[in-house]
N, C-alpha and C. Protein backbone atom coordinates (compact mmCIF):
# COMPACT_ATOMS: atom_id res chain seq x y z
N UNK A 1 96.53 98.62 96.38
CA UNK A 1 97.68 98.59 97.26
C UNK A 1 98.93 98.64 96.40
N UNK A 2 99.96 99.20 96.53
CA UNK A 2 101.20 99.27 96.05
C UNK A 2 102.27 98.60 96.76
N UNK A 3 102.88 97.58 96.02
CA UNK A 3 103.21 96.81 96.57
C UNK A 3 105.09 96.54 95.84
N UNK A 4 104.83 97.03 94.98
CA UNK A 4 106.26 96.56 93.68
C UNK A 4 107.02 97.86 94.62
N UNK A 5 108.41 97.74 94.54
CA UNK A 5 109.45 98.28 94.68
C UNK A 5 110.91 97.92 95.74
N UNK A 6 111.44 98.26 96.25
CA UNK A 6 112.70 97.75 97.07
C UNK A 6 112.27 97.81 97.96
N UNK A 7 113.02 96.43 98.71
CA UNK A 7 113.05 96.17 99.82
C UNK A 7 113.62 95.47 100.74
N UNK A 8 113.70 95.16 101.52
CA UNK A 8 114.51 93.98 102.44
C UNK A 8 113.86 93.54 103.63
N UNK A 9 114.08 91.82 103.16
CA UNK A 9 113.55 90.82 103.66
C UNK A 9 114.07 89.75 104.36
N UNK A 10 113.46 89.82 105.92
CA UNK A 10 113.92 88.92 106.75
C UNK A 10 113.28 87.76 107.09
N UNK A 11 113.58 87.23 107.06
CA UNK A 11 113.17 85.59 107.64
C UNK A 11 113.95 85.35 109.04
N UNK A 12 112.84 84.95 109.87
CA UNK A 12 113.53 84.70 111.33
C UNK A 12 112.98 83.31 111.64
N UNK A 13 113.56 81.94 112.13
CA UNK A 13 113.02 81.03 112.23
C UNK A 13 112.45 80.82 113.57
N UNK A 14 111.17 80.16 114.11
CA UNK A 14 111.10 79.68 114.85
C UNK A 14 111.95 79.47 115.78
N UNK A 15 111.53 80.50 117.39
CA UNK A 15 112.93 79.70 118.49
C UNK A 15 113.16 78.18 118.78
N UNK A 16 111.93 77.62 118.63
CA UNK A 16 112.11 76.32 118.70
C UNK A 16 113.25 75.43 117.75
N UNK A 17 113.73 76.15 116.76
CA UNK A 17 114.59 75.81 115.28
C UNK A 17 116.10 75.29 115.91
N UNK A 18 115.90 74.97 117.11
CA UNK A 18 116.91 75.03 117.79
C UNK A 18 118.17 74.27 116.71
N UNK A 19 117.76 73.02 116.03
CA UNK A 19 118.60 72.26 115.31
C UNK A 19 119.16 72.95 114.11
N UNK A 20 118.74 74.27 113.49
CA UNK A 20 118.96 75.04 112.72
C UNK A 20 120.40 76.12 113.50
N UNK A 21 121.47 76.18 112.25
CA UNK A 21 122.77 76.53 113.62
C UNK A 21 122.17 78.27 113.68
N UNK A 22 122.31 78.68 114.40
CA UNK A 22 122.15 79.65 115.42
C UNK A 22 122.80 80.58 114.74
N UNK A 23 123.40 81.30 113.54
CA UNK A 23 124.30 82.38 112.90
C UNK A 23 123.16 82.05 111.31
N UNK A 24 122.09 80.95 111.49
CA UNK A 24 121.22 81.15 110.03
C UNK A 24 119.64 81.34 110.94
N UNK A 25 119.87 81.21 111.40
CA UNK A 25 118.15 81.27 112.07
C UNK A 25 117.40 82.42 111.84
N UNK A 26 117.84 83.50 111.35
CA UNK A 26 117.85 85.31 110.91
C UNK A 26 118.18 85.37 109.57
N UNK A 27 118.05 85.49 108.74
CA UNK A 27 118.21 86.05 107.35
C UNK A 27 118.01 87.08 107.01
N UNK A 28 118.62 88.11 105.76
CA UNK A 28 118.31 89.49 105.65
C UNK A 28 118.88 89.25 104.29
N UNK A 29 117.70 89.81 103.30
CA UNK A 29 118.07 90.00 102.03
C UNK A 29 118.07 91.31 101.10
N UNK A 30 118.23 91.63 100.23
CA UNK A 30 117.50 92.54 99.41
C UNK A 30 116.39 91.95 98.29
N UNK A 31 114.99 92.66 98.23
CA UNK A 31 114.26 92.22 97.87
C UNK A 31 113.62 93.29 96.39
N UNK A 32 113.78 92.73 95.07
CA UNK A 32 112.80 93.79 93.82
C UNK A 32 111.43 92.99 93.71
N UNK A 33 110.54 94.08 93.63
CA UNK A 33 109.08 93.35 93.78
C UNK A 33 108.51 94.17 92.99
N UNK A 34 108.56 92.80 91.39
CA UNK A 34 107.81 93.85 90.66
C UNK A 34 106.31 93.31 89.90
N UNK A 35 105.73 93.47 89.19
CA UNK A 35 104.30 93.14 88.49
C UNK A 35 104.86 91.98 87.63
N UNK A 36 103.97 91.21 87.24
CA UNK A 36 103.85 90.12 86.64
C UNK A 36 103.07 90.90 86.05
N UNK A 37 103.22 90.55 84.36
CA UNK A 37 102.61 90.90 83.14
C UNK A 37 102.36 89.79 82.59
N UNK A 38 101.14 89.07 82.45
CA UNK A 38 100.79 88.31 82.51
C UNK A 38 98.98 88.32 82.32
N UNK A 39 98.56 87.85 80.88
CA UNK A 39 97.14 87.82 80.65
C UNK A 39 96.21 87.26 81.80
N UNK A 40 96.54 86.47 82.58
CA UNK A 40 95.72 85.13 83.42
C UNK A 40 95.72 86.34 84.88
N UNK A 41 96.19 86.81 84.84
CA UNK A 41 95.96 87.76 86.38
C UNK A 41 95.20 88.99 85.97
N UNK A 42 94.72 89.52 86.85
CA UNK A 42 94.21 90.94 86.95
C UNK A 42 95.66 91.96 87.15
N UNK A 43 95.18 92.78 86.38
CA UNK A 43 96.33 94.01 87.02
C UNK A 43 96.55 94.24 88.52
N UNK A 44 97.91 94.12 89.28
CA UNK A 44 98.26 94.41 90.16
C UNK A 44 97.78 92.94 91.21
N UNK A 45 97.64 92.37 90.85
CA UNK A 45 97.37 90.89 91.70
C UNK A 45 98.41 90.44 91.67
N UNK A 46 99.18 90.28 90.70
CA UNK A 46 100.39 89.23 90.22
C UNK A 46 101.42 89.94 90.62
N UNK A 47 103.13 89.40 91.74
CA UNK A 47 103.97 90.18 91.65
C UNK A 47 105.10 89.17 91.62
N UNK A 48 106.59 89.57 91.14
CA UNK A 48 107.40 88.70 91.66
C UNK A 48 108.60 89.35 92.45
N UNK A 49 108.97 89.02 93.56
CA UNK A 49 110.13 88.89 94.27
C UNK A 49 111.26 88.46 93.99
N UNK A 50 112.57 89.11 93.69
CA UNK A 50 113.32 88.55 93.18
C UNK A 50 114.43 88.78 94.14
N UNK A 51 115.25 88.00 95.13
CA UNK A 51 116.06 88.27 96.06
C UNK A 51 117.39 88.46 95.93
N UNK A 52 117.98 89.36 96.72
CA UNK A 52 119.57 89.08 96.13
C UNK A 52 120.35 89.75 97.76
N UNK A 53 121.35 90.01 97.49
CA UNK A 53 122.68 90.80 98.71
C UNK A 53 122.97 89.04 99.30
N UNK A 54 122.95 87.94 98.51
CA UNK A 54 123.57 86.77 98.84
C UNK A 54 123.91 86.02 97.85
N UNK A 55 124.56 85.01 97.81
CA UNK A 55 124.54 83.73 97.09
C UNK A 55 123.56 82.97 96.66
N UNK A 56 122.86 82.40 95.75
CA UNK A 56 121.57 81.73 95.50
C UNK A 56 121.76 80.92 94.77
N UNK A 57 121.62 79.43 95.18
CA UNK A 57 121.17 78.72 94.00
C UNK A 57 120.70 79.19 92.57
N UNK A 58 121.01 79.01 91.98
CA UNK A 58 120.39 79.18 90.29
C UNK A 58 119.15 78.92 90.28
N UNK A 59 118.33 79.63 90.07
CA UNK A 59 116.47 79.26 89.99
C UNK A 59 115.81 79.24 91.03
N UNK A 60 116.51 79.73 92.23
CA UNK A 60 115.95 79.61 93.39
C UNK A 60 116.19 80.89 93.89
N UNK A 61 115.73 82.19 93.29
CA UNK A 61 116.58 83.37 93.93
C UNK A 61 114.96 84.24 93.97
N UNK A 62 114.09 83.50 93.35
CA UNK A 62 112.73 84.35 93.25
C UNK A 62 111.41 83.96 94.05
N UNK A 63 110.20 84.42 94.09
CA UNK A 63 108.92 83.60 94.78
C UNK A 63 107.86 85.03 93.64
N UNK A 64 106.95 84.05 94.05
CA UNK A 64 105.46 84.89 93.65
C UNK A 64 104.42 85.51 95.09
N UNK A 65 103.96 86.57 94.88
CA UNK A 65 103.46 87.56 96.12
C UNK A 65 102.03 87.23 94.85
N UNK A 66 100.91 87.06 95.58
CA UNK A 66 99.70 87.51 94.99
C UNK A 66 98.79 89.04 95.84
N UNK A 67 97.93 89.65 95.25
CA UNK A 67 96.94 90.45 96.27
C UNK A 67 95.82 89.80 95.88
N UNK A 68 94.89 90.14 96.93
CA UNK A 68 93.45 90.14 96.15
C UNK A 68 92.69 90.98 97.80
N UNK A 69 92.30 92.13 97.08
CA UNK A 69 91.90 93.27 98.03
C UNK A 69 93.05 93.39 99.17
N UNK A 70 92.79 93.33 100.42
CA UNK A 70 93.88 93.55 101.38
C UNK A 70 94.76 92.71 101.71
N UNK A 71 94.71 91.85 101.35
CA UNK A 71 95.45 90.32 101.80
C UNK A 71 96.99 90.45 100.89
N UNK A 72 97.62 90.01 101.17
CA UNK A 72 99.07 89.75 99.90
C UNK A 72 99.80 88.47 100.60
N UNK A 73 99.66 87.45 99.30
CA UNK A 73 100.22 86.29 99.84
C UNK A 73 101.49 86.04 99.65
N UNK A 74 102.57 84.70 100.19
CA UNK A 74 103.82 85.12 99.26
C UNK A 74 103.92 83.20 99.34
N UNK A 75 103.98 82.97 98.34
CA UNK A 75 104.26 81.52 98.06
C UNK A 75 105.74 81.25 97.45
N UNK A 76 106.24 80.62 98.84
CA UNK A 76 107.43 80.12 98.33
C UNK A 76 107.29 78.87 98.06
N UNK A 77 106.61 78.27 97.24
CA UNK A 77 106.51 76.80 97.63
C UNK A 77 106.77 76.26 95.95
N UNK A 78 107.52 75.27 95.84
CA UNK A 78 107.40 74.74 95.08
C UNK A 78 107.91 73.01 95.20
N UNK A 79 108.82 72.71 94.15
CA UNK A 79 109.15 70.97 94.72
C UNK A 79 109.91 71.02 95.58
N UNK A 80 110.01 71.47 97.17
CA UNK A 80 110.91 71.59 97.92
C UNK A 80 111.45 73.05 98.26
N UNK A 81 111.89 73.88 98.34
CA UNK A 81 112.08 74.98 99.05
C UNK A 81 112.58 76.07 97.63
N UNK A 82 111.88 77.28 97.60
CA UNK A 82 111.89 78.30 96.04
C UNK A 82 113.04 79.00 96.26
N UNK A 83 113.39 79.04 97.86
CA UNK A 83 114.35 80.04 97.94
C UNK A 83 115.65 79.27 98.69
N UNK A 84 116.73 79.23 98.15
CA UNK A 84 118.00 78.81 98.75
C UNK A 84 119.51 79.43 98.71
N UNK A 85 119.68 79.80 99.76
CA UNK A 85 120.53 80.77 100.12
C UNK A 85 121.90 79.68 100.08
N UNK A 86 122.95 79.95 99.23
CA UNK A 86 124.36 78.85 99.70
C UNK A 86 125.32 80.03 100.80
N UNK A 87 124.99 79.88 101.94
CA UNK A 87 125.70 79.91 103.00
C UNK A 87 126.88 80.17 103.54
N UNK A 88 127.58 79.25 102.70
CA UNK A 88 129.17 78.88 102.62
C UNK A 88 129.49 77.69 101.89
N UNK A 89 130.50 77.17 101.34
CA UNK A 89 130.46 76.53 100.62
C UNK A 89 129.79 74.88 100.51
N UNK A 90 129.41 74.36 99.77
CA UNK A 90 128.36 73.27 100.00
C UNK A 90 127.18 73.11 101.03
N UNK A 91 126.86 74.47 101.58
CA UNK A 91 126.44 74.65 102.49
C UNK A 91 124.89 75.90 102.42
N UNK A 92 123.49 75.09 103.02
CA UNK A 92 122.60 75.91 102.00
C UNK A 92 121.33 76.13 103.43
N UNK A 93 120.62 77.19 103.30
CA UNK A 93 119.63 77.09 104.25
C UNK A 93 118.27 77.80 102.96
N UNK A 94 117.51 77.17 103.16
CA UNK A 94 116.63 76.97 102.30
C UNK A 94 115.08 77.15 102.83
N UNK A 95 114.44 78.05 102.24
CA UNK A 95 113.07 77.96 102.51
C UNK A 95 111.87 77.54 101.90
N UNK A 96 110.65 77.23 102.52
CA UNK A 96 109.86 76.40 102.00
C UNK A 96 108.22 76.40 102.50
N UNK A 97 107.12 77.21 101.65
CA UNK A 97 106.46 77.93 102.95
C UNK A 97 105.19 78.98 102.33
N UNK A 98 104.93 79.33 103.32
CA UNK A 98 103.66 80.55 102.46
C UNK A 98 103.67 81.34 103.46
N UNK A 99 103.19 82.66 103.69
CA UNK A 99 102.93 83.83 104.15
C UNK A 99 101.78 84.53 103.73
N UNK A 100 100.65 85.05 104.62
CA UNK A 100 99.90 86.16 104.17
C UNK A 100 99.39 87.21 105.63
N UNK A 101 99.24 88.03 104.99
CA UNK A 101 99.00 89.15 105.80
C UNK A 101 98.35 90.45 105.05
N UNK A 102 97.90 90.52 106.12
CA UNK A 102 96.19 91.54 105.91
C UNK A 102 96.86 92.90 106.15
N UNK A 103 96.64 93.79 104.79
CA UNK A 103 97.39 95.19 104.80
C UNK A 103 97.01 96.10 104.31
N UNK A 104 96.66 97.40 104.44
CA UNK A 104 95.87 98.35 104.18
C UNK A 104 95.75 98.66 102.54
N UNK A 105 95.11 99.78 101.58
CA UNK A 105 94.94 99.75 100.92
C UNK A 105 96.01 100.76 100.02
N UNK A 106 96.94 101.30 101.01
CA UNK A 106 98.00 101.88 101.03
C UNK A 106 99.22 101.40 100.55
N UNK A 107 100.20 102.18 100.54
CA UNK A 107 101.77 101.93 99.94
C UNK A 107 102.42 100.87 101.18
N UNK A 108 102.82 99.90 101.06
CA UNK A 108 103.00 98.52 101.88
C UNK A 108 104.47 99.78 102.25
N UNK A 109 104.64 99.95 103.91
CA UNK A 109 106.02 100.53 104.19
C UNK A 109 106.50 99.29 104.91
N UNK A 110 106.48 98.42 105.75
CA UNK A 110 106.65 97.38 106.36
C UNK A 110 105.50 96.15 106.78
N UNK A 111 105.56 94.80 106.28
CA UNK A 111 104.93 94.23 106.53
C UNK A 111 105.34 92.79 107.57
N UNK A 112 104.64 93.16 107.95
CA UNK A 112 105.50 91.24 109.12
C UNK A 112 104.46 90.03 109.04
N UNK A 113 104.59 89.02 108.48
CA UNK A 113 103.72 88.03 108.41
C UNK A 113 104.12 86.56 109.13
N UNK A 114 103.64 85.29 109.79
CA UNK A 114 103.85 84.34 110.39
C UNK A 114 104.11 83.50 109.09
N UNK A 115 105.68 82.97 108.63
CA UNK A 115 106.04 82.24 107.63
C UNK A 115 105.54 80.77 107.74
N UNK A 116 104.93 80.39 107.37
CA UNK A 116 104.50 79.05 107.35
C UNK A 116 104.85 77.88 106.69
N UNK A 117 106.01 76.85 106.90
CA UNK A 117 106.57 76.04 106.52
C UNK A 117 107.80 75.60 106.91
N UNK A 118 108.99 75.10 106.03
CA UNK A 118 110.26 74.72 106.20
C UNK A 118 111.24 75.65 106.37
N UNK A 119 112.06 75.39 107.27
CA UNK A 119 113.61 76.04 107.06
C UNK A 119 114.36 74.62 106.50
N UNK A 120 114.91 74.34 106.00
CA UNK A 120 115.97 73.68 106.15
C UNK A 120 117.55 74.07 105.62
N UNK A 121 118.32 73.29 106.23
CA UNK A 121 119.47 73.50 106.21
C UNK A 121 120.09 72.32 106.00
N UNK A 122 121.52 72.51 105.15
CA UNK A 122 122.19 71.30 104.76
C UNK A 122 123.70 71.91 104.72
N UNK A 123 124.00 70.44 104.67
CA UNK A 123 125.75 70.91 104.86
C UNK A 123 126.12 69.45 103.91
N UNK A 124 126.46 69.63 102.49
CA UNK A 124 126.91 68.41 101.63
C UNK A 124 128.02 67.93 101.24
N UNK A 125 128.52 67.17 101.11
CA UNK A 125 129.61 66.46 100.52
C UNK A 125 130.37 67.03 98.84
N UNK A 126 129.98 67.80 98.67
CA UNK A 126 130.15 68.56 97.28
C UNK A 126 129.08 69.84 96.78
N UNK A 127 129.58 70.12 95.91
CA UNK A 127 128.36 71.19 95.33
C UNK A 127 126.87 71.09 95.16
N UNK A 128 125.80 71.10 95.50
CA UNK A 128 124.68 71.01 94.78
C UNK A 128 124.07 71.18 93.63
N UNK A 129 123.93 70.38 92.64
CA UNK A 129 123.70 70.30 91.00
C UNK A 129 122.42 71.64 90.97
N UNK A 130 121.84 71.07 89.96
CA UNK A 130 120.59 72.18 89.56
C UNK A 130 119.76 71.87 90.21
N UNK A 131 119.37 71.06 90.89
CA UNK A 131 117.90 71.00 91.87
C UNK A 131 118.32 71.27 93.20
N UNK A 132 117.45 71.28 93.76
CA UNK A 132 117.65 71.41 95.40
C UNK A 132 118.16 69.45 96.00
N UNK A 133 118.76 69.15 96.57
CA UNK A 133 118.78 68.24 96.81
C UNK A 133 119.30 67.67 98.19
N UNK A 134 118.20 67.71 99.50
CA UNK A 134 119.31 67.76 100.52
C UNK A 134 119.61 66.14 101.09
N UNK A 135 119.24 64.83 100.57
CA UNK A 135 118.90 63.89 100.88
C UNK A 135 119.92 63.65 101.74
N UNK A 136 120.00 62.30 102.69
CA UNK A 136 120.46 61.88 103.93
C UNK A 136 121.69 61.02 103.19
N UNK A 137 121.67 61.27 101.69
CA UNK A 137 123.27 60.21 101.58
C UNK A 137 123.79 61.15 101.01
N UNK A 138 123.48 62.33 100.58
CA UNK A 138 124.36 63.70 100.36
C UNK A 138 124.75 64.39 101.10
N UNK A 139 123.48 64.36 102.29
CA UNK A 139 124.04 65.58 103.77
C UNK A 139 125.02 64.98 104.52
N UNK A 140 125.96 65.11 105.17
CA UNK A 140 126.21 64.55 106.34
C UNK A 140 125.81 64.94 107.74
N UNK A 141 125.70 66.58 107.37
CA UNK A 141 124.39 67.26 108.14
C UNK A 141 123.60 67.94 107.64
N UNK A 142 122.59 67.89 108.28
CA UNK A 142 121.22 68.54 107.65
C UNK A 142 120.21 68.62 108.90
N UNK A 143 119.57 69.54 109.04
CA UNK A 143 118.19 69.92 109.93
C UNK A 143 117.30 70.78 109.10
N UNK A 144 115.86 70.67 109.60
CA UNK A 144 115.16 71.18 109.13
C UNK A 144 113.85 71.27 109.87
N UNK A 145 113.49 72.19 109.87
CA UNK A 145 112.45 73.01 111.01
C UNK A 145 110.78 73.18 110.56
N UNK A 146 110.00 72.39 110.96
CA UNK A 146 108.75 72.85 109.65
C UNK A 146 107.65 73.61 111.21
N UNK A 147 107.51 74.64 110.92
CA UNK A 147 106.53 75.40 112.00
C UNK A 147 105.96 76.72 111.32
N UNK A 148 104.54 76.54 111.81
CA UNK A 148 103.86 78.00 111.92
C UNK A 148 104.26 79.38 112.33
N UNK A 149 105.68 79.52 112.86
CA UNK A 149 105.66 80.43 113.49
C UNK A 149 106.97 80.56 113.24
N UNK A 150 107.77 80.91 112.27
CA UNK A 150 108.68 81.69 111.18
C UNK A 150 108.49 82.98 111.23
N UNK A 151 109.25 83.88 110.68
CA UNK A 151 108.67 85.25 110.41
C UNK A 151 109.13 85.49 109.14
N UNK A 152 108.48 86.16 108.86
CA UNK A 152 108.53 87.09 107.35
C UNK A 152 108.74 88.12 107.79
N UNK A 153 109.37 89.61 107.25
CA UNK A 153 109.22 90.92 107.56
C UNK A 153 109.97 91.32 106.18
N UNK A 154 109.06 92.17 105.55
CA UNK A 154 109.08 93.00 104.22
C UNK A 154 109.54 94.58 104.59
N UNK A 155 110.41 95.13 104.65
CA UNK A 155 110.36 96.52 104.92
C UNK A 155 111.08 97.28 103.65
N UNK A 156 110.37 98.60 102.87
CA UNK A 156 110.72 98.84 101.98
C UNK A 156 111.68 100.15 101.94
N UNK A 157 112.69 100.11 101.26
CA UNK A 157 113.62 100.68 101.70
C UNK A 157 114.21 102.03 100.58
């Protein structure tokens, strides 16, 4: 399957996300998806995603996609959410989550998968340092949405 090259990537949250404000619940990024070179993988298993056409936290602008035959997974997961978008100022919606979806053996032209995990969102009292940090004596608001039924959509462009 061919999977590395441009693209753009949406995240749609759960309608239920109701507590999530309503102008982030949709996301749209630009997405490079390229091979991991890397002894411990098989060729073409390993990929990374690297997001951009926004603002990003520092270290939080990438995720890992695996294959293995038709399947391609996308793990955003790490101590708290891999991907965090700053919004507006002190202000961050953040994801947190896995995705997979079953896809032919073909050149991936669009893929849509059920995102599985966190949205959250924060609104802080100052900048956010180097970690993610949305705790309840930093936010003054904050929501956060954890459901099966997120969307992913990969379309390559």
């Amino acid at each position: 399957m061919e999977i590395a090259g441009e693209y753009s990537l949406t995240f749609v949250a759960d309608s239920t996300c109701t507590d999530i404000p309503a102008e982030l619940r949709t996301r749209t990024y630009t997405a490079t998806i390229t091979p991991v070179s890397d002894s411990h993988y098989a060729p073409n298993t390993s990929f990374q995603a690297t997001i951009g056409g926004a603002r990003f936290l520092k270290g939080y602008e990438s995720f890992w996609i695996g294959i293995a035959g038709d399947l391609v997974a996308f793990a955003l997961q790490w101590e708290g959410p891999a991907l965090v978008e700053e919004v507006a100022p002190n202000t961050y919606i953040g994801f947190d989550g896995r995705a997979e979806a079953y896809v032919g053996t073909s050149r991936v032209s669009t893929l849509s998968a059920f995102f599985q995990g966190l949205v959250d969102y924060c609104a802080l009292k100052s900048p956010m340092g180097p970690y993610y940090d949305c705790s309840a004596a930093l936010a003054p608001a904050r929501a956060e949405c954890d459901s099966k039924n997120h969307q992913l959509i990969l379309t390559r462009r």
